[in-house]
N, C-alpha and C. Protein backbone atom coordinates (compact mmCIF):
# COMPACT_ATOMS: atom_id res chain seq x y z
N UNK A 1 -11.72 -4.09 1.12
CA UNK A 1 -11.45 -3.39 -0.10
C UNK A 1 -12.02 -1.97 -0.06
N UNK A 2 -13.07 -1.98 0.70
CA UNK A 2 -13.99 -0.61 0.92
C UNK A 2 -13.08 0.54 1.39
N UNK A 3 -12.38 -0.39 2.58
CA UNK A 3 -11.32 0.50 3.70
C UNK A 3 -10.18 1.24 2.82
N UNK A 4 -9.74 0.50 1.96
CA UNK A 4 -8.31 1.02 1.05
C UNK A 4 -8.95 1.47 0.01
N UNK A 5 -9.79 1.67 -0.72
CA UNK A 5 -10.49 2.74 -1.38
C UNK A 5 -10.59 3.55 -0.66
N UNK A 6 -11.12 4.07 0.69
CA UNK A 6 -11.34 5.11 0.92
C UNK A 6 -9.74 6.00 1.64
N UNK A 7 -9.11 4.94 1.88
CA UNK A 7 -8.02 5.50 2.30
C UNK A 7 -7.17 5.95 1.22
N UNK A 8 -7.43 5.59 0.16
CA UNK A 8 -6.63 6.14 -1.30
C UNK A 8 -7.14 7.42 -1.29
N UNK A 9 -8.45 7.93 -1.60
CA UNK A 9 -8.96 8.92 -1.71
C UNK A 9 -8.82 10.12 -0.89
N UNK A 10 -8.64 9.44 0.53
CA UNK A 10 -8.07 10.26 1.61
C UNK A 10 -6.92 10.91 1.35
N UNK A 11 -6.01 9.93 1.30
CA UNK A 11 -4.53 10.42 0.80
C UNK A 11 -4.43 11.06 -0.39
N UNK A 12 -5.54 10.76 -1.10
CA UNK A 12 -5.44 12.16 -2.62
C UNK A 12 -5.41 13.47 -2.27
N UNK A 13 -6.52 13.59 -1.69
CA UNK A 13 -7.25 14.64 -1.53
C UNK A 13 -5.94 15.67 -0.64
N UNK A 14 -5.73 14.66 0.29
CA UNK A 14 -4.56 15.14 1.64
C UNK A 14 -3.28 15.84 0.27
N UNK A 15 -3.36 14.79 -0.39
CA UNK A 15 -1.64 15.25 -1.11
C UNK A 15 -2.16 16.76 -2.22
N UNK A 16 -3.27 16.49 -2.71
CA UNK A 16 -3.41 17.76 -3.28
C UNK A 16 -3.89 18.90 -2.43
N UNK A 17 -4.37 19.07 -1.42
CA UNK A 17 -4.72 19.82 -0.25
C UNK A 17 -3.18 20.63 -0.21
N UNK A 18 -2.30 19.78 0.35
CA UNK A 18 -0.97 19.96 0.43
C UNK A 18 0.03 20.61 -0.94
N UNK A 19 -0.12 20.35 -1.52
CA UNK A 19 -0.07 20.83 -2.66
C UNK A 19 -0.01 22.64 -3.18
N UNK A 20 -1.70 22.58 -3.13
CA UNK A 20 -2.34 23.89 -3.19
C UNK A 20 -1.41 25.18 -1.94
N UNK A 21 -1.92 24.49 -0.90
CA UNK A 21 -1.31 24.67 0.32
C UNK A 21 0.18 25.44 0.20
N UNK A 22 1.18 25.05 -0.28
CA UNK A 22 2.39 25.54 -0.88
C UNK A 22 2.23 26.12 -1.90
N UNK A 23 1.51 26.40 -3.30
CA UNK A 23 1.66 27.03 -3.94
C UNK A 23 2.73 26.87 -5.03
N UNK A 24 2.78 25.17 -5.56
CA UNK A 24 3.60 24.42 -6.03
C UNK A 24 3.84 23.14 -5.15
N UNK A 25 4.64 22.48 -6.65
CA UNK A 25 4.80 20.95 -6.06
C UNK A 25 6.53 20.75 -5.04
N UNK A 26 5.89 20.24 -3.81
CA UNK A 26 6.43 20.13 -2.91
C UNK A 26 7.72 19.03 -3.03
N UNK A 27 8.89 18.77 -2.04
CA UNK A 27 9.64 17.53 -2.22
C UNK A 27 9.82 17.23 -1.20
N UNK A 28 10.31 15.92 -0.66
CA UNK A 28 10.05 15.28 0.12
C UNK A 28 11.84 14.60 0.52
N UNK A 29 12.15 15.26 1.70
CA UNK A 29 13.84 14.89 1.51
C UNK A 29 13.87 13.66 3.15
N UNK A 30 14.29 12.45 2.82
CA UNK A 30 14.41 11.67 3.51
C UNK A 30 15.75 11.02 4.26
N UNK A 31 15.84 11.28 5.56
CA UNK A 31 17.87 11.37 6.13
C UNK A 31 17.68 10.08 6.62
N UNK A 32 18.57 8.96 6.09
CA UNK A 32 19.02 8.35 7.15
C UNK A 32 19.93 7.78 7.22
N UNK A 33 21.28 7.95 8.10
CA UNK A 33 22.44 8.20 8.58
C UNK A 33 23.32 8.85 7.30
N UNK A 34 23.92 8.37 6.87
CA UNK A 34 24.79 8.96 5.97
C UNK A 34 23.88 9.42 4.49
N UNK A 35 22.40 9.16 4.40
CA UNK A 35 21.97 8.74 2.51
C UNK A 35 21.11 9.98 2.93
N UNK A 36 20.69 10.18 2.08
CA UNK A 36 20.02 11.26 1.57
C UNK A 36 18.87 11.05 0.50
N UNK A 37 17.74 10.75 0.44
CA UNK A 37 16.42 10.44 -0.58
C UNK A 37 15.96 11.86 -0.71
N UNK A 38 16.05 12.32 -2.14
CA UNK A 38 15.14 13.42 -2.22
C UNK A 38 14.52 13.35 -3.28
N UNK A 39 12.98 13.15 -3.76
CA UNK A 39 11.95 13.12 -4.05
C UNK A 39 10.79 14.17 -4.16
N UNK A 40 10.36 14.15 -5.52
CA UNK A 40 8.86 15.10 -5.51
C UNK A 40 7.94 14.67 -4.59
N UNK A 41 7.30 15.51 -4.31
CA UNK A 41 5.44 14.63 -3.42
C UNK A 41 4.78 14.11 -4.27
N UNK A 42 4.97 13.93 -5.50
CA UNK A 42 3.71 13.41 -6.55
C UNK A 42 4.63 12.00 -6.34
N UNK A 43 5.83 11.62 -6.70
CA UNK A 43 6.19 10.30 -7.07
C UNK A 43 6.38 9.49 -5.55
N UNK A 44 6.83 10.27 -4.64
CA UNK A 44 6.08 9.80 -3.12
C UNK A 44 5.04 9.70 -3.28
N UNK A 45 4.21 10.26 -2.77
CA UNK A 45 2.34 9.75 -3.00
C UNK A 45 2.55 8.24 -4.35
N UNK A 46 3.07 8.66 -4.83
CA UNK A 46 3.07 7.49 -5.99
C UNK A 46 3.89 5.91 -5.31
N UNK A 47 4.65 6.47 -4.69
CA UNK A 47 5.75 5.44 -4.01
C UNK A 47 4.97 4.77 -2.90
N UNK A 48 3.79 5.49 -2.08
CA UNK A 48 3.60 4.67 -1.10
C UNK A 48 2.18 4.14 -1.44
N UNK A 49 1.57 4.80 -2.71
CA UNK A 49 0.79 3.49 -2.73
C UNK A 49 0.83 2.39 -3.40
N UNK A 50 1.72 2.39 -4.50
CA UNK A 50 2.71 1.29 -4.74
C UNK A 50 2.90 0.04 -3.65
N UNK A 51 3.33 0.67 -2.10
CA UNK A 51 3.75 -0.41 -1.78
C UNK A 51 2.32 -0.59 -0.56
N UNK A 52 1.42 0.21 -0.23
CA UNK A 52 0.26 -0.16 -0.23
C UNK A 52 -0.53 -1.47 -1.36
N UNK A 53 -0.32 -1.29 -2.37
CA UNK A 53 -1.12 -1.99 -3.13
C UNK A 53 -0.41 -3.25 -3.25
N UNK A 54 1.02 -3.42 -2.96
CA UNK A 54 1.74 -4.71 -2.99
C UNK A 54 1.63 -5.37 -1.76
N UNK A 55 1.47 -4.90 -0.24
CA UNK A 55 1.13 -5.45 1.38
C UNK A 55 -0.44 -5.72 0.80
N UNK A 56 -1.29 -5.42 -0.33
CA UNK A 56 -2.63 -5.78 0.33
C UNK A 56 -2.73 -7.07 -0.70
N UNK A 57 -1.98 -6.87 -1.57
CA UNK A 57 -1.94 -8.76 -2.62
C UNK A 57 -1.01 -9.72 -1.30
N UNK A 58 -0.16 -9.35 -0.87
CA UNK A 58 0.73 -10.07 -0.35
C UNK A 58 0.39 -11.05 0.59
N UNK A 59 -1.26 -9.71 1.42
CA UNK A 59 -1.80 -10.35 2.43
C UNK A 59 -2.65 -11.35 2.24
N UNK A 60 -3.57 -11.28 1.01
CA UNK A 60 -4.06 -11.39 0.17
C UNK A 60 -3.86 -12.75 -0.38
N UNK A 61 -2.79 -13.02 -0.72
CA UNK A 61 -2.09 -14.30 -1.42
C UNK A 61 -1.91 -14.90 -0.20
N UNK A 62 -1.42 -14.54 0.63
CA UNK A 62 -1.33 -15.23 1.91
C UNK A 62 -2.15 -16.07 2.76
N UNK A 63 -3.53 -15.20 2.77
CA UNK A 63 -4.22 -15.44 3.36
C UNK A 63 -5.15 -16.83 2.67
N UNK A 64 -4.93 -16.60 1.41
CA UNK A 64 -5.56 -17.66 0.38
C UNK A 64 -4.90 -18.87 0.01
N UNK A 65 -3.45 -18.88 0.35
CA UNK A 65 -2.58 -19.69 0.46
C UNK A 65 -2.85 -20.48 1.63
N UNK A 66 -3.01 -20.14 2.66
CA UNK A 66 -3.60 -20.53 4.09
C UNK A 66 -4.76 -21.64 4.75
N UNK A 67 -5.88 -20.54 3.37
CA UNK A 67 -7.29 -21.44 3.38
C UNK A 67 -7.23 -22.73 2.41
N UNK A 68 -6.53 -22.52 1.39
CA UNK A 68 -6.00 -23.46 0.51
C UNK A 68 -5.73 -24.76 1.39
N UNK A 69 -5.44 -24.45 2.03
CA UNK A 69 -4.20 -25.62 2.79
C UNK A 69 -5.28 -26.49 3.70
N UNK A 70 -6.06 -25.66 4.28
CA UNK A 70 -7.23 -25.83 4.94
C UNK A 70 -7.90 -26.98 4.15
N UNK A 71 -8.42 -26.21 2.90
CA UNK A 71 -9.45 -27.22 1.98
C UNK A 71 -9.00 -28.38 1.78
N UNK A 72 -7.75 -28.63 1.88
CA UNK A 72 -6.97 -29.39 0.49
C UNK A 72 -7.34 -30.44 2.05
N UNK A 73 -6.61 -30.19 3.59
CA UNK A 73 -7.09 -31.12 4.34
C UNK A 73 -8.51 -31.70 4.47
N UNK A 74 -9.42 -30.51 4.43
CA UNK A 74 -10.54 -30.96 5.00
C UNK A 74 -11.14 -32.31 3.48
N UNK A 75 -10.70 -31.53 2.25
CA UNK A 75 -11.02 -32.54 1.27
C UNK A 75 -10.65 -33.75 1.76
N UNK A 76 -9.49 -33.74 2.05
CA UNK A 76 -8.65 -35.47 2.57
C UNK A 76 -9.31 -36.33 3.41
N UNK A 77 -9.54 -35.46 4.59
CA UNK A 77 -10.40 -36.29 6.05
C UNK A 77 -12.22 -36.13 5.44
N UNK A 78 -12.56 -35.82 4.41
CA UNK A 78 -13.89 -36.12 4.06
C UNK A 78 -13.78 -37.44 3.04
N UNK A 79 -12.86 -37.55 1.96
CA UNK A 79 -12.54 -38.74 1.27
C UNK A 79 -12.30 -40.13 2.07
N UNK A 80 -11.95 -39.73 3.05
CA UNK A 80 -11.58 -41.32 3.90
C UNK A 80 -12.56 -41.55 4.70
């Protein structure tokens, strides 16, 4: 949790760095094959930690889903 706190902060700092840097808010135009994504840098920056913060529940749930499964055996083979 320490790690993605500090990597949030990183990426703040980076996006307003960037920012300043231009002298206005920047956009962010994304090609791929025929589509075209074009986007501010604020709602990008907004977009990817969005899906930062959804990979770290996901892993999260996962991983607890996992140990779950674990307990629920080890409960079993200690009852018998």
């Amino acid at each position: 949790m320490k790690f993605i706190i500090k990597l949030i902060i990183v990426l703040l700092l980076a996006s307003v760095v960037a920012i300043y840097a231009n002298n206005g808010i920047g956009h962010v135009v994304i090609f791929v094959k025929n589509y075209r994504l074009d986007m501010t840098l604020f709602s990008f920056i907004v977009f990817i930690f969005g899906i930062e913060v959804i990979f770290y529940f996901l892993i999260r749930f996962w991983l607890n889903v996992r140990q779950l499964s674990r307990k629920i055996n080890n409960t079993n083979m200690a009852q018998r």
